[in-house]
Protein backbone atom coordinates (compact mmCIF):
# COMPACT_ATOMS: atom_id res chain seq x y z
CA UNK A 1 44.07 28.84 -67.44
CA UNK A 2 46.74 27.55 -64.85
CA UNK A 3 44.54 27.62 -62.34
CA UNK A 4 40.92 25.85 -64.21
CA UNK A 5 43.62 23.18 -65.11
CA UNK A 6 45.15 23.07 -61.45
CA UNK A 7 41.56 22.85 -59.84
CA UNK A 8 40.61 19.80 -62.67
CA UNK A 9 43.65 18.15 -61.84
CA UNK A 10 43.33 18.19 -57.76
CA UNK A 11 39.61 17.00 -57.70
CA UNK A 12 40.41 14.19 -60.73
CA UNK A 13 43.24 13.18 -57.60
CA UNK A 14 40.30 13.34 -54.84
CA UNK A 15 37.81 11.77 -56.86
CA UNK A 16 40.38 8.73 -57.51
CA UNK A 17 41.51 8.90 -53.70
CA UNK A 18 38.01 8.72 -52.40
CA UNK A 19 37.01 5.62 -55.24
CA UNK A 20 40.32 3.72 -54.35
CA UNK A 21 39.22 4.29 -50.15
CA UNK A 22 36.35 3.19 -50.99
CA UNK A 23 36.48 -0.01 -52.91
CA UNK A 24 39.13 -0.74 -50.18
CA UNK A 25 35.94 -0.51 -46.93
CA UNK A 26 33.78 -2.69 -49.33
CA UNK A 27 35.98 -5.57 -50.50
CA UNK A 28 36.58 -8.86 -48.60
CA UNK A 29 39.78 -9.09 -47.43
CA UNK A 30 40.97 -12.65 -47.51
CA UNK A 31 43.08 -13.85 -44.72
CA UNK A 32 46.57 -15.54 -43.92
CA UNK A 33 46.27 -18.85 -45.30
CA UNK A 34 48.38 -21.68 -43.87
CA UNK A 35 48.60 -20.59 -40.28
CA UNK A 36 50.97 -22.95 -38.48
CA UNK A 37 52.40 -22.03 -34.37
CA UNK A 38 55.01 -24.27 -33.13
CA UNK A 39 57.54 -24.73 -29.98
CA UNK A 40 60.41 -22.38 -31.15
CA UNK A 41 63.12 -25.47 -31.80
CA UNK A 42 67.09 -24.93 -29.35
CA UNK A 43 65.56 -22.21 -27.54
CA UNK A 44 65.18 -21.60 -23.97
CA UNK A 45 61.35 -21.71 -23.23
CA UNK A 46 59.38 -19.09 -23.60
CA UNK A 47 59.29 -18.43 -27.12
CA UNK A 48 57.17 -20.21 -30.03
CA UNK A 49 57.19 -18.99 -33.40
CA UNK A 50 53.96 -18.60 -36.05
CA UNK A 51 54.03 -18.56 -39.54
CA UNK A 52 51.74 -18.07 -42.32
CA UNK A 53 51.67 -17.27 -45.98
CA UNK A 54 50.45 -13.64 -47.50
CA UNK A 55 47.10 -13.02 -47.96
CA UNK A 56 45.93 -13.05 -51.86
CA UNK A 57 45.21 -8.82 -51.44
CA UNK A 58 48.87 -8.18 -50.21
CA UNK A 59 50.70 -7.81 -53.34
CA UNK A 60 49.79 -8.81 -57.29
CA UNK A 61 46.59 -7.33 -58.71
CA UNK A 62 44.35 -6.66 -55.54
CA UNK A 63 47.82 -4.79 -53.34
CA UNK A 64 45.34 -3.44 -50.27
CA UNK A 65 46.69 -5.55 -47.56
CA UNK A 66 48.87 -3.05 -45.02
CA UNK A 67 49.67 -5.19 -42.47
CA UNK A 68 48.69 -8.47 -39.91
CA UNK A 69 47.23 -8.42 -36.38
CA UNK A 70 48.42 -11.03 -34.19
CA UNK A 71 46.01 -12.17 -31.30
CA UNK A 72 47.11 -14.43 -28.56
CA UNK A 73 44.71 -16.55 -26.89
CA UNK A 74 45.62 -18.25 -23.35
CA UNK A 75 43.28 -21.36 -23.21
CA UNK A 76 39.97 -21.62 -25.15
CA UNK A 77 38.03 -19.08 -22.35
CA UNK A 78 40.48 -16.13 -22.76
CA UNK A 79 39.39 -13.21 -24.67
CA UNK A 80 42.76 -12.50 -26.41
CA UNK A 81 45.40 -9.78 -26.59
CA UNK A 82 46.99 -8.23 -29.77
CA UNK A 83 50.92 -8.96 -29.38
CA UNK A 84 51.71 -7.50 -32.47
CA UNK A 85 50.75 -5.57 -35.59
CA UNK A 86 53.16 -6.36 -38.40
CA UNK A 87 53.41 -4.69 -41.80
CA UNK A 88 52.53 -5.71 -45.19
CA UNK A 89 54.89 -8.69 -46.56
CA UNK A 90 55.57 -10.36 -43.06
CA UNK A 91 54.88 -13.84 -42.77
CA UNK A 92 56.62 -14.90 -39.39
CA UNK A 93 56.53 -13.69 -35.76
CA UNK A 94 57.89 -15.19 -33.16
CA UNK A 95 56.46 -14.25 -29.57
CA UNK A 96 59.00 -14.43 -27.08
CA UNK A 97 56.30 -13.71 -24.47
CA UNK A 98 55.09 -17.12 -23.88
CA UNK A 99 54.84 -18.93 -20.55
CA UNK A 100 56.18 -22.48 -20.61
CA UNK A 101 53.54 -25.25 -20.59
CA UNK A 102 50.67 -22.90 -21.49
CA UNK A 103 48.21 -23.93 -24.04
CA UNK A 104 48.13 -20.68 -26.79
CA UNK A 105 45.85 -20.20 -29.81
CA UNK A 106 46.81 -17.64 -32.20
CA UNK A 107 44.82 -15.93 -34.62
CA UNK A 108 46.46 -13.66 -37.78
CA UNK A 109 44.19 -11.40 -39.09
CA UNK A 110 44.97 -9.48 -42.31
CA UNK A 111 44.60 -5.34 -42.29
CA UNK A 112 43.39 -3.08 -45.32
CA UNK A 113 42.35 0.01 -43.94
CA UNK A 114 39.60 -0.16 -42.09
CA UNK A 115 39.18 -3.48 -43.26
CA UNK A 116 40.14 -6.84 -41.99
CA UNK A 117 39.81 -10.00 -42.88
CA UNK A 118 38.79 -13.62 -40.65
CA UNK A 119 41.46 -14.82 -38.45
CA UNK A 120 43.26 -17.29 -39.56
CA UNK A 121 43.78 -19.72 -36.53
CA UNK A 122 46.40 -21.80 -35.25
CA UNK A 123 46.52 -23.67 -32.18
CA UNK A 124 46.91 -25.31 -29.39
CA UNK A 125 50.86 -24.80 -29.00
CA UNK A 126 53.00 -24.68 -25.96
CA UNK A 127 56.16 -23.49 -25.30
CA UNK A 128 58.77 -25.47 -23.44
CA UNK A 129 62.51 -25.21 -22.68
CA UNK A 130 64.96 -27.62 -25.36
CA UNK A 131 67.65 -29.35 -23.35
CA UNK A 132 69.80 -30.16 -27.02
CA UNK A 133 70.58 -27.19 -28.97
CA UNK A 134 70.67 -28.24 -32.33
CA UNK A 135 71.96 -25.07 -33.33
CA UNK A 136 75.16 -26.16 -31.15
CA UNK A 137 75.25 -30.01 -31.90
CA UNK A 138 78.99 -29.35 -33.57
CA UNK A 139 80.37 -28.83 -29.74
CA UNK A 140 79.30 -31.67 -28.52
CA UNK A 141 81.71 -33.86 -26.43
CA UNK A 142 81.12 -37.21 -26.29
């Protein structure tokens, strides 16, 4: 009898498995919304940081989001490179890969699965080098 209720209770656990896999390969995933790249402010060049708020599907009701792609785009010709894959919850990367005076576009893309939803798309941004740290303002001699 163990075992005829064992066996029910594994497939019941496969059947829900396989229904939850798929209904995550067939749904829309929304994406980022909000997408916003900026200069990284008192820094030293190089750096600019990109925010975004969650998509809808990563948390409440709908929880399939597991993480964001970032793609960084040099110019409107280049065919972008993934910086960074970020898990579920983030909404802010900063890449401290930039060249100064570049023109980036950025695109966040939301996972689920094999799933992923339209980049969200921010851009064009450069990075360049602050003379006045704000940061430091309080040791300021005048």
């Amino acid at each position: 009898m163990r075992t005829v209720t064992l066996a029910i209770a594994i497939m019941t656990s496969l059947v829900a498995s396989a229904a939850i896999a798929e209904d995550v390969d067939s749904v829309s995933v929304p994406p980022p919304a909000d997408l916003r790249a900026y200069d990284t402010p008192s820094d030293h060049g190089g750096s600019i940081t990109i925010e975004w708020h969650l998509s809808p599907f990563d948390g409440g009701k709908r929880d399939i989001v597991t993480g964001y792609r970032i793609v960084r785009y040099a110019g409107t010709s280049d065919t972008g490179r993934v910086i960074a894959e970020v898990p579920k919850g983030t909404t802010t990367y900063v890449d401290n890969r930039a060249k100064d005076h570049l023109e980036y576009y950025y695109h966040v893309i939301a996972l689920a699965g094999e799933a992923e939803s339209t980049p969200a798309v921010a851009g064009p941004v450069r990075s360049s080098q602050q003379w006045f740290d704000r940061t430091r303002a309080n040791l300021m001699v005048i």
